[in-house]
Protein backbone atom coordinates (compact mmCIF):
# COMPACT_ATOMS: atom_id res chain seq x y z
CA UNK A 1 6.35 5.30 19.60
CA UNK A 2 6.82 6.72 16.12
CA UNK A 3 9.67 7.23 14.37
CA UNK A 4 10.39 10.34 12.51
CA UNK A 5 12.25 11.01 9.35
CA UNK A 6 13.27 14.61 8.02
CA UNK A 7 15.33 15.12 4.67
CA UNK A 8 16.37 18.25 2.83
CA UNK A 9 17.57 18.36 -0.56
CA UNK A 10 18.48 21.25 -2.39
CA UNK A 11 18.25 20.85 -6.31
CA UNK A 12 21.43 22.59 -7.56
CA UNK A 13 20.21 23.11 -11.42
CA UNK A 14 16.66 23.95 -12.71
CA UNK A 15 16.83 21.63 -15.50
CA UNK A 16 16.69 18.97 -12.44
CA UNK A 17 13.90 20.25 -11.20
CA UNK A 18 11.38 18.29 -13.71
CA UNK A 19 12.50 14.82 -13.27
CA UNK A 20 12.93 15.32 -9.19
CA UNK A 21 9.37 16.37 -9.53
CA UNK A 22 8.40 13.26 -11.05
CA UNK A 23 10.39 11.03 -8.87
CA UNK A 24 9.57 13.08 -5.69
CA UNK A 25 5.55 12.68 -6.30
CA UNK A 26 6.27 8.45 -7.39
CA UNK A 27 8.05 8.22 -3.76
CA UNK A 28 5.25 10.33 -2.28
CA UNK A 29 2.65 7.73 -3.52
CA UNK A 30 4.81 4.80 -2.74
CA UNK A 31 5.08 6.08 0.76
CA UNK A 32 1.28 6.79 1.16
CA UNK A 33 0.72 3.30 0.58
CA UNK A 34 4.12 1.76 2.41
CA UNK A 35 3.25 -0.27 5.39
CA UNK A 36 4.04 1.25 8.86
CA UNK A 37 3.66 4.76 7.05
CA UNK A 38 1.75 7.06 9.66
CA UNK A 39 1.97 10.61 7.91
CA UNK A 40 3.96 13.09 6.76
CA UNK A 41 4.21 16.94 5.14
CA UNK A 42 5.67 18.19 2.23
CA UNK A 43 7.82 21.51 2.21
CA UNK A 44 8.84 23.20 -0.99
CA UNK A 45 11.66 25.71 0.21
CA UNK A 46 13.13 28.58 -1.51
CA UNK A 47 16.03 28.08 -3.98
CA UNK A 48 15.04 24.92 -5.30
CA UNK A 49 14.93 23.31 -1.64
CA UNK A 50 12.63 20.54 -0.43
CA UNK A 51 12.35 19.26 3.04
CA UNK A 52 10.14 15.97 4.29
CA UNK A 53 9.08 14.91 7.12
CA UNK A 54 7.26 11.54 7.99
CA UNK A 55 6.37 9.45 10.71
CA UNK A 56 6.77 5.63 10.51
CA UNK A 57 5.31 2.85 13.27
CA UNK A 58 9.15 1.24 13.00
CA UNK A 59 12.67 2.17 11.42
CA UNK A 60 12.54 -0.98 9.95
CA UNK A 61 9.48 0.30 8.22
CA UNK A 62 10.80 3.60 6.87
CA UNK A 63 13.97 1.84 5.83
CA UNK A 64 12.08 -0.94 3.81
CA UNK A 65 10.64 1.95 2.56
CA UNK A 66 13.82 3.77 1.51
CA UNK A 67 15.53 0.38 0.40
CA UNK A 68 12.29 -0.43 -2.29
CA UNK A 69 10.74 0.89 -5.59
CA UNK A 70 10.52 4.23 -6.71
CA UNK A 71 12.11 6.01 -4.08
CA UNK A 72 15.40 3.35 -3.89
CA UNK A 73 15.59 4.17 -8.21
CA UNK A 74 16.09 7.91 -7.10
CA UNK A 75 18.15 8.02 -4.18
CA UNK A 76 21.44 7.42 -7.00
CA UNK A 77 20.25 10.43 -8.41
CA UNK A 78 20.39 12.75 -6.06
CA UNK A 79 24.22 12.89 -6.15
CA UNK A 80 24.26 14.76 -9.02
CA UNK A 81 21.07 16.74 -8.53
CA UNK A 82 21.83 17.90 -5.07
CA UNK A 83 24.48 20.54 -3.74
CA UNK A 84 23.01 20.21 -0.63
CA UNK A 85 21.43 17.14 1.21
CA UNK A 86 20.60 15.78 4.78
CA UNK A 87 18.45 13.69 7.14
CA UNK A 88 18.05 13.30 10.61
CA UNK A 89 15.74 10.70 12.83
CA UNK A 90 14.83 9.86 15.79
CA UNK A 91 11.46 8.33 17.71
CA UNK A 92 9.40 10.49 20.23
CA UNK A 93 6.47 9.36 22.45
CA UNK A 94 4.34 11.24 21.48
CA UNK A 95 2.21 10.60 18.14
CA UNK A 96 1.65 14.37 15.95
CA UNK A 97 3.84 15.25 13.60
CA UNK A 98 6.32 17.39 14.75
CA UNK A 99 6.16 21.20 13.51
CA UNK A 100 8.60 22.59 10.72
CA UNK A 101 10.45 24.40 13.38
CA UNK A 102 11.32 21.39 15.44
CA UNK A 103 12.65 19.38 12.51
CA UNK A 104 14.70 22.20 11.37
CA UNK A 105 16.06 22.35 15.19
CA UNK A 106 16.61 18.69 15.41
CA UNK A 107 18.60 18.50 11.44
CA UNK A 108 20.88 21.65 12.34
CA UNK A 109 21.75 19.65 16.28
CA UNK A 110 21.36 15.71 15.19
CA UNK A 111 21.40 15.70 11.55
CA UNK A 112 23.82 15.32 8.92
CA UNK A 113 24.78 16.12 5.68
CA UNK A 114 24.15 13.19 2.99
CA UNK A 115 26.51 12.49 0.08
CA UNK A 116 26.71 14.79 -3.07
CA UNK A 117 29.41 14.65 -5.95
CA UNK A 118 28.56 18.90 -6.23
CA UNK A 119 28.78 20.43 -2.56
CA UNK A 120 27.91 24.01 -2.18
CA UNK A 121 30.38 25.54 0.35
CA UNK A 122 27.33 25.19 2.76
CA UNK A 123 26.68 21.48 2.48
CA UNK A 124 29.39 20.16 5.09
CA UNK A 125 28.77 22.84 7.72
CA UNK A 126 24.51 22.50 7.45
CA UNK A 127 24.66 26.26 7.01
CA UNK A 128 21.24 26.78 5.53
CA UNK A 129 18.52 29.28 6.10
CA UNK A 130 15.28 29.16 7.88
CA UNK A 131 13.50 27.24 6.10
CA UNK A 132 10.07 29.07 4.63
CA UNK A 133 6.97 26.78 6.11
CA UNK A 134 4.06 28.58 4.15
CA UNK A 135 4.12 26.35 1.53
CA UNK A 136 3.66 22.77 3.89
CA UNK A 137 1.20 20.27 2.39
CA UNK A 138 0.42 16.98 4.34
CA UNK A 139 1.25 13.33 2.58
CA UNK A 140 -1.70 10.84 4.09
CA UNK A 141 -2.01 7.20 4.51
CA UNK A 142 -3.61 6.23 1.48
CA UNK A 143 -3.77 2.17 1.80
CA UNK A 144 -4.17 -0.56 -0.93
CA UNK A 145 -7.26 -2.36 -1.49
């Protein structure tokens, strides 16, 4: 039964935008290797916006994930990067990926909003648009050794 993990963070400054990039494709590769990892895809949304969603065997995997290396050293950063942030989870039977649309769905009804120190008046309410899915690109299992 995986579980699934969806974020979306909007960058609220370019000048941001470079170091996210770095730390977004470190916690990419950390993840492709991360134990319990089963998946995941990549959006790049419109006005600096960035969704992901993987799939995990366990929580407890996913959150040993979050918790550890890269990805823990830029989860403080986000506060001040972000205007606009947000998760949702859940586990589902069944093992592809869910589509774009679904985890869109499933953030505006289950998610909600992470902290930011720079809200946009949008960030409370999840008021966000659509998100743009032509630019998806999968994150594989890529294992050690």
């Amino acid at each position: 039964m995986p579980f699934i993990s969806v974020t979306r963070l909007r960058i609220r400054k370019w000048r941001f935008l470079p170091h996210f990039a770095l730390m977004a494709l470190k916690s990419q590769r950390q993840a492709e290797v991360s134990s319990g990892f089963r998946g995941g895809m990549l959006l790049p949304d419109r006005r600096w916006t960035f969704w992901t969603l993987t799939a995990w065997d366990r929580e407890a995997d996913m959150r040993s994930y979050m918790t550890a290396g890269d990805h823990r050293r830029a989860m403080p950063r986000l506060l001040d990067w972000c205007d606009e942030a947000s998760v949702v989870h859940w586990s589902q039977t069944d093992e592809p990926l869910p589509t774009w649309a679904e985890a869109d769905a499933r953030m505006r009804r289950e998610g909600r909003p992470s902290k930011v120190r720079f809200p946009s008046d949008a960030h409370a309410a999840m008021a966000f648009a659509t998100p743009r899915t032509t630019t998806s690109t999968p994150i594989s299992v890529r294992r050690q050794g």
